[in-house]
Protein backbone atom coordinates (compact mmCIF):
# COMPACT_ATOMS: atom_id res chain seq x y z
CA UNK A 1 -26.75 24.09 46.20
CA UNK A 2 -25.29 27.34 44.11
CA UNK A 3 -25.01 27.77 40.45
CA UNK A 4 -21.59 27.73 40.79
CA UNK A 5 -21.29 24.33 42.17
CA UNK A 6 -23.91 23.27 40.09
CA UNK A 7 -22.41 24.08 36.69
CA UNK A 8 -18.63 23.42 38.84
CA UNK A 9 -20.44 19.11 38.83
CA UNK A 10 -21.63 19.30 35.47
CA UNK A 11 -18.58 20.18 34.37
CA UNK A 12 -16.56 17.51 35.63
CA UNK A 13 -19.27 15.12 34.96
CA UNK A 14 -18.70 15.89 31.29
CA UNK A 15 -15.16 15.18 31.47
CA UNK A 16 -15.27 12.25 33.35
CA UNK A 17 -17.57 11.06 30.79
CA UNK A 18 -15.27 12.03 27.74
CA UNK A 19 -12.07 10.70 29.27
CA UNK A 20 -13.68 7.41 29.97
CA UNK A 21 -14.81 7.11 26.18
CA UNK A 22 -11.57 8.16 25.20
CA UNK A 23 -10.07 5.67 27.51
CA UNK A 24 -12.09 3.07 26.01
CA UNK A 25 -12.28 4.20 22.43
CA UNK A 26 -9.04 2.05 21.60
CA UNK A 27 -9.81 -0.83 23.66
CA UNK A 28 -12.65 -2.20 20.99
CA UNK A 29 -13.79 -2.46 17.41
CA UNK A 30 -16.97 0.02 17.34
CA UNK A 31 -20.84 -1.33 17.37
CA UNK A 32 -23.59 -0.12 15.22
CA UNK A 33 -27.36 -0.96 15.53
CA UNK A 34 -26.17 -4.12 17.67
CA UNK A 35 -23.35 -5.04 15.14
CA UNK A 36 -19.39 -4.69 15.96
CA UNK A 37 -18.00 -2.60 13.44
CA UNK A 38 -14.26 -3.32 12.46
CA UNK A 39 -12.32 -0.49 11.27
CA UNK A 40 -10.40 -0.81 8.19
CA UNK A 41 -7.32 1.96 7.70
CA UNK A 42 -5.90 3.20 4.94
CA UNK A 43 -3.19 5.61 3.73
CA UNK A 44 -3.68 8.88 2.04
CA UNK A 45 -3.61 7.32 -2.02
CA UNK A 46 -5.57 5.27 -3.88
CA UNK A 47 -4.69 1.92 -3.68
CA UNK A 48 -5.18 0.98 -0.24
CA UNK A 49 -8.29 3.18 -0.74
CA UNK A 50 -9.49 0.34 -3.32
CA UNK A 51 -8.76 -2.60 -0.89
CA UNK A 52 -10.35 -1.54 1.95
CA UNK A 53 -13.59 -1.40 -0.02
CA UNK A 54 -13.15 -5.08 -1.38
CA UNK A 55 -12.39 -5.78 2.57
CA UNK A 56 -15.58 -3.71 3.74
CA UNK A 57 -17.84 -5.11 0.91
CA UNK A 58 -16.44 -9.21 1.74
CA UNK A 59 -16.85 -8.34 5.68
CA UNK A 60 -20.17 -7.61 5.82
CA UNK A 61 -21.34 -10.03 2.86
CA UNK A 62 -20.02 -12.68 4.22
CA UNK A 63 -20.05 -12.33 8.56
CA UNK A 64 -22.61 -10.38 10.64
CA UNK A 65 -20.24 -7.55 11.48
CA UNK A 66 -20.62 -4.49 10.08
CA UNK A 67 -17.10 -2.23 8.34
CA UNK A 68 -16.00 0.96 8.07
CA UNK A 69 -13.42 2.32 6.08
CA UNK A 70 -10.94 5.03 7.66
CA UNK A 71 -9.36 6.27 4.78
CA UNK A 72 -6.25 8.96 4.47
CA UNK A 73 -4.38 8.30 7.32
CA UNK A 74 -1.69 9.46 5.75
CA UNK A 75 2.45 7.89 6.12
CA UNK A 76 2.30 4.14 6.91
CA UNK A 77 3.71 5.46 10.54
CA UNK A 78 0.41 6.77 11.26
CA UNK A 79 -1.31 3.50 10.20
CA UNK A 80 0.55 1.48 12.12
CA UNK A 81 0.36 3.66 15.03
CA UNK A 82 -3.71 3.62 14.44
CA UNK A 83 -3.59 -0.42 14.52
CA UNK A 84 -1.27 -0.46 17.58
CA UNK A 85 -4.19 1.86 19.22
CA UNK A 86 -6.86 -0.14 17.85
CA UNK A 87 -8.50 2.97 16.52
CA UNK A 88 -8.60 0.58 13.26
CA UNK A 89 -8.39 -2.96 13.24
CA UNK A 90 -7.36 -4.00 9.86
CA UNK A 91 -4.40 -2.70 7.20
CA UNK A 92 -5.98 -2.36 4.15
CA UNK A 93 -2.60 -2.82 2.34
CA UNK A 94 0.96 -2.77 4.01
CA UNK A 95 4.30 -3.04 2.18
CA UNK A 96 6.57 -5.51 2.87
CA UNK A 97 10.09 -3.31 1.91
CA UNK A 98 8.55 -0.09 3.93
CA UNK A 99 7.70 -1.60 7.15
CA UNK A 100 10.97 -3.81 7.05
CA UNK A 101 13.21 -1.00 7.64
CA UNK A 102 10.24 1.15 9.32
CA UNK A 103 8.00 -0.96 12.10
CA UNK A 104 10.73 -3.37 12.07
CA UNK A 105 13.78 -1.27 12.45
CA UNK A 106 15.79 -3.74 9.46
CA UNK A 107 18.39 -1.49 8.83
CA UNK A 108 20.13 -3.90 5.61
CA UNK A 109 17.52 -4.13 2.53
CA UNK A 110 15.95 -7.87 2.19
CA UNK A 111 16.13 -8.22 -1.58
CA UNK A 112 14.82 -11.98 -1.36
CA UNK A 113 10.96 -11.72 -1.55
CA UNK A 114 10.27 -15.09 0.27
CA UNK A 115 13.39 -13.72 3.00
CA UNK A 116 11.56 -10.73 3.45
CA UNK A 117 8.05 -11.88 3.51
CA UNK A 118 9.21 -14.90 6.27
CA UNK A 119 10.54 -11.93 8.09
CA UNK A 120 8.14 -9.68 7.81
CA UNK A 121 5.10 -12.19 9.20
CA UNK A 122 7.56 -13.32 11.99
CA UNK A 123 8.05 -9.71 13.23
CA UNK A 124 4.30 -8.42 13.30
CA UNK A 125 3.24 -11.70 14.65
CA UNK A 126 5.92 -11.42 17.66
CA UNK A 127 6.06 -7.45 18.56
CA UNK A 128 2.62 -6.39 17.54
CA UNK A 129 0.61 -9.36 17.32
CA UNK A 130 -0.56 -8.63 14.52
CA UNK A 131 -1.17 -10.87 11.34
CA UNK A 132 0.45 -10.05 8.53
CA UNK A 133 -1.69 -12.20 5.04
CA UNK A 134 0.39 -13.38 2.00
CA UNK A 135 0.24 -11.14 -0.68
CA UNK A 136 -2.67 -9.81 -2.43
CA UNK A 137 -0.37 -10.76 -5.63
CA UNK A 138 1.23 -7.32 -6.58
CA UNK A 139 3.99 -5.60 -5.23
CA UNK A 140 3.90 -1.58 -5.48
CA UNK A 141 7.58 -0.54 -5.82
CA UNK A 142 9.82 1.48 -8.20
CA UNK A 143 9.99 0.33 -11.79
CA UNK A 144 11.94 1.29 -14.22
CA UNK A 145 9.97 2.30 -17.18
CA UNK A 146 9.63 3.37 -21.22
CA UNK A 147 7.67 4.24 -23.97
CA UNK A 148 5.70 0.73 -25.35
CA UNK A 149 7.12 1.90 -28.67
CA UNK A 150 10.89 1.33 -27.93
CA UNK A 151 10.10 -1.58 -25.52
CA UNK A 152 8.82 -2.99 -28.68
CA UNK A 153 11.38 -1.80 -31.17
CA UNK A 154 14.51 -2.28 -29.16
CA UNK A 155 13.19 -5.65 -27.46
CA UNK A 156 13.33 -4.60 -23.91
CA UNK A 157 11.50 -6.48 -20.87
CA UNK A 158 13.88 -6.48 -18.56
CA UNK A 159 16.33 -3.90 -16.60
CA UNK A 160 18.92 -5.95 -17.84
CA UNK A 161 18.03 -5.61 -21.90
CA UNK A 162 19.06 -1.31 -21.26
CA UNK A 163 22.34 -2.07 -20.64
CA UNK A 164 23.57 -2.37 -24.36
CA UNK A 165 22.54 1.31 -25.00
CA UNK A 166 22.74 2.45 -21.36
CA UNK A 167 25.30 5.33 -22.30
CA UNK A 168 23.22 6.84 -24.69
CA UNK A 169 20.33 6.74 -22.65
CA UNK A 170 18.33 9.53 -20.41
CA UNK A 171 17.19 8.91 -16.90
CA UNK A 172 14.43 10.63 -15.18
CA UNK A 173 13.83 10.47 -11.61
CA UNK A 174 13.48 11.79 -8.35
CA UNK A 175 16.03 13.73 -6.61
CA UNK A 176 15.50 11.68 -3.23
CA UNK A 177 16.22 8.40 -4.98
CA UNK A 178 19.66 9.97 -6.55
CA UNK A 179 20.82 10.40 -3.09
CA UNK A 180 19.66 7.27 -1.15
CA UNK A 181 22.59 5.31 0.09
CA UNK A 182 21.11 1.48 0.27
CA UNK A 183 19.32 0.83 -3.00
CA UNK A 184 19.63 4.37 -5.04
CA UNK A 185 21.67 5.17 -8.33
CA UNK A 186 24.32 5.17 -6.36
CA UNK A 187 24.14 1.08 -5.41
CA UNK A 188 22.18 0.76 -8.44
CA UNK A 189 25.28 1.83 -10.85
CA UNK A 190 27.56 -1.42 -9.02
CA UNK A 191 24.76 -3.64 -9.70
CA UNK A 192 23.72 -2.76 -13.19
CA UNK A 193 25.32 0.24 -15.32
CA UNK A 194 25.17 3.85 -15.36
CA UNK A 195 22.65 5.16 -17.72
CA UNK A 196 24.48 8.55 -20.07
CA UNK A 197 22.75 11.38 -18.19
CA UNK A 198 20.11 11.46 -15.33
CA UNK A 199 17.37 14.00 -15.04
CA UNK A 200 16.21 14.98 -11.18
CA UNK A 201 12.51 15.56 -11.13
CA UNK A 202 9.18 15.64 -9.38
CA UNK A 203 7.95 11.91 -9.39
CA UNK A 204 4.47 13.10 -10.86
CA UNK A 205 6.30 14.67 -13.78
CA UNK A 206 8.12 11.69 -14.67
CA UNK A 207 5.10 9.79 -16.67
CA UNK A 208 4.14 12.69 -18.87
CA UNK A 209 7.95 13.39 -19.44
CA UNK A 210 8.41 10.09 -20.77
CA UNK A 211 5.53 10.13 -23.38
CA UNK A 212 6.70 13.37 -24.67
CA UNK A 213 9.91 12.19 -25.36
CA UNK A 214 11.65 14.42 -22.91
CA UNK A 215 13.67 11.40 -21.75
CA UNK A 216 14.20 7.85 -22.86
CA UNK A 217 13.42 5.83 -19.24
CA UNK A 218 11.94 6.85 -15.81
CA UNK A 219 11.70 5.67 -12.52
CA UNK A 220 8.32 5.37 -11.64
CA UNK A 221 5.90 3.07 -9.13
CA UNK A 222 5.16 -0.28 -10.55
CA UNK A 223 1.26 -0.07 -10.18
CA UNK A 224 0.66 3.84 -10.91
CA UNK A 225 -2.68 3.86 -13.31
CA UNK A 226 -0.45 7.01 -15.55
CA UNK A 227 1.58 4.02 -16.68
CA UNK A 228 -1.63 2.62 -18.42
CA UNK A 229 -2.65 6.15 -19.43
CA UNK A 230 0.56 7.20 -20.92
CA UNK A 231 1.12 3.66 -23.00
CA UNK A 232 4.13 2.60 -20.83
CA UNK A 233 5.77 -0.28 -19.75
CA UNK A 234 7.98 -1.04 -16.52
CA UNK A 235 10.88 -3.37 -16.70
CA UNK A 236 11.29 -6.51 -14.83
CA UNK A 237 13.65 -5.58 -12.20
CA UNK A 238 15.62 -9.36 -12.87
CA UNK A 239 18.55 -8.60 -10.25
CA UNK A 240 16.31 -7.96 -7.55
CA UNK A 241 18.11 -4.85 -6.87
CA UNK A 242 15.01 -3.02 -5.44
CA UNK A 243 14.10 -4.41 -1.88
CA UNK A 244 10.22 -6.42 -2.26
CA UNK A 245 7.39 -4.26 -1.76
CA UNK A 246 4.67 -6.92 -1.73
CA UNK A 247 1.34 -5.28 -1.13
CA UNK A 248 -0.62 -7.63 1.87
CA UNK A 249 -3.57 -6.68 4.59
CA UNK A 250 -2.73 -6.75 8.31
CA UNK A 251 -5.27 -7.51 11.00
CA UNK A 252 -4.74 -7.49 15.08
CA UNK A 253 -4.40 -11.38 16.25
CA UNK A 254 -7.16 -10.41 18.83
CA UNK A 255 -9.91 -9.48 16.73
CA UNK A 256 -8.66 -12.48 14.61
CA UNK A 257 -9.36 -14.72 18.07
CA UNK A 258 -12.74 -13.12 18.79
CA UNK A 259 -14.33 -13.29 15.03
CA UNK A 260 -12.28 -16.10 13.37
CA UNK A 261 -14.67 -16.01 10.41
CA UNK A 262 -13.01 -12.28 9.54
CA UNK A 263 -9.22 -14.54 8.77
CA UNK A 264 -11.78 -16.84 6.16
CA UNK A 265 -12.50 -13.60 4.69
CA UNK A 266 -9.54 -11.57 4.30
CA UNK A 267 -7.54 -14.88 3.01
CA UNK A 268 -9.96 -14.54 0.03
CA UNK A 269 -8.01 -11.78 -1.54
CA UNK A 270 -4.87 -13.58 -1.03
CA UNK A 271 -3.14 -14.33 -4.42
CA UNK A 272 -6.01 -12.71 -6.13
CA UNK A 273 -5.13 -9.17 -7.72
CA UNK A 274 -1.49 -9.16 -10.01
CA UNK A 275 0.37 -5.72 -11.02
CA UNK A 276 -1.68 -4.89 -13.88
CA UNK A 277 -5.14 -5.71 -12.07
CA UNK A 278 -3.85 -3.47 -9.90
CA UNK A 279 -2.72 -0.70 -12.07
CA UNK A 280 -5.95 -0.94 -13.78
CA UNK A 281 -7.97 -0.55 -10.67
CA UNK A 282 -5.65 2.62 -9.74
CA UNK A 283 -6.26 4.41 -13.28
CA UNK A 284 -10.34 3.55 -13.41
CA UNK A 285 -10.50 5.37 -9.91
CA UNK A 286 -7.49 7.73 -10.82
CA UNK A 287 -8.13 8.64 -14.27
CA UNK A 288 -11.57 7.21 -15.12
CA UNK A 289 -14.04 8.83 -12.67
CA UNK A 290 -15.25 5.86 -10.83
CA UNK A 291 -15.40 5.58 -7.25
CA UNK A 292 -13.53 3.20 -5.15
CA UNK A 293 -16.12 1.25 -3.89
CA UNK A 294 -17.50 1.03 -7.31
CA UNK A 295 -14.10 -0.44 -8.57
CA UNK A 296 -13.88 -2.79 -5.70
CA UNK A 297 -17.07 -4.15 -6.45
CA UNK A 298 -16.38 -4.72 -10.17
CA UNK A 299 -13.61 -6.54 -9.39
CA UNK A 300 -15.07 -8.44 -6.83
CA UNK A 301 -17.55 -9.30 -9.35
CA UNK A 302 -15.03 -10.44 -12.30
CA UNK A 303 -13.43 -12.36 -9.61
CA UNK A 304 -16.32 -14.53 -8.83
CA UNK A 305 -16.20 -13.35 -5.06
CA UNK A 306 -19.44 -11.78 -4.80
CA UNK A 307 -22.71 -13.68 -3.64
């Protein structure tokens, strides 16, 4: 036999080989030294960062598989994409209000949180079998917020309590939400008021803005850790005008069925972590220097979830 038809075979035996493990790659969780390891996913911030270590460090303490965290997947598109490849088999965190109108296709905002929740589970369970938990107890959506000061002095807790001084007040937000036609000032204006002049900005300009007095309230994400940092405080949103964004994990039905102890252990988190647990946990890792596994594991300690 040549060299030519030598190297020619070893050639295509290499690609045989990598097309068959990249046939198979998606078919299965992963094994290490004998143990299946189940893939956790995240998007590119810190949040779901922060769950998927509480998921990784319950998994293995409390089943004999093995987890791995894939972190910074980027858009929820790519997540979802990931779980419908089985490239990861858990959702650290999904939001109920994003993957209504994205996976889903819901074109009319769900403002009812049990509604959209119900609908939410339904859908995942019947096009992607895929489990989507209750809520980990927080919801990660925009929030109207102000300095603690004038929430204090001026007695304001709720979107509602603005509207007396609403026309002498400055609004700063993000272009993008100026322009959105389902729930952005535009809709917002019929259901509430119209605040006396709005200020288009960057999103991560908005916090600092608002502690320097640039502006008087901001639109801002309910469980950013700058709220903590800056001394703010978001406003209950008590017209439901912003679709739910409950924050939940999401696991494929058929590594549910093959290691039922893994549902035992994600329902653990269910109900367990509120907005400001979770804002708290965002600014430690954030703005405090710790780790996310570290973070996970103090909470997991507080919580009394750890063995």
């Amino acid at each position: 036999m040549n060299k030519r038809r030598v190297w020619a075979m070893a050639i295509a035996l290499v690609l045989v080989v990598a097309l068959a493990a990249g046939c198979t790659g998606g078919k299965t969780a992963g094994s290490s030294n004998g143990k299946t390891v189940i893939k956790i996913g995240t998007q590119n911030f810190t949040e779901p960062i922060v769950l998927a270590h509480m998921l990784k460090i319950l998994i293995e303490q409390d089943t004999d598989l093995r987890a791995e965290t894939v972190e910074g997947l980027g858009a929820t598109t790519v997540l979802h994409q990931a779980m419908l490849n089985n490239e990861v088999q858990i959702s650290a965190a999904r939001y109920v209000g994003t993957d209504l109108t994205g996976a889903l296709g819901v074109s009319d905002p769900i403002r009812d949180p049990a509604q959209a929740m119900q609908m939410v589970q339904k859908g995942f369970t019947d096009k992607f079998q895929q489990k989507w938990y209750d809520g980990y107890g927080f919801e990660n959506t925009y929030a109207f917020a102000v300095r603690d000061d004038m929430a204090a002095s001026r007695g304001y807790e709720k979107v509602s309590d603005l509207a007396k001084d609403a026309g002498s007040l400055s609004l700063g937000v993000d272009t993008d939400w100026l322009e959105r036609p389902a729930d952005g000032y535009g809709a917002f204006t019929k259901e509430y008021f119209k605040f006396g002049k709005t200020i288009p900005m960057d999103i991560g300009l908005v916090y600092k803005a608002l502690a320097d007095k640039k502006m008087d309230v901001v639109l801002a994400y309910s469980t950013d850790g700058r709220i903590q940092s800056f001394h703010l405080k978001t406003l209950v949103d008590d017209k439901h005008f912003f679709p739910p964004y409950q924050a939940s994990p999401v696991a494929r039905m058929d590594i549910l069925q093959k290691y039922p102890e893994l549902d035992k252990t994600i329902q653990k988190l269910v109900g367990k972590i509120d907005t400001q647990t979770m804002t708290s946990l965002n600014y430690e890792v954030d703005e405090g220097g710790k780790s996310a596994d570290e973070a996970a594991r103090e909470f997991l300690q507080k919580a009394g979830l750890l063995k």
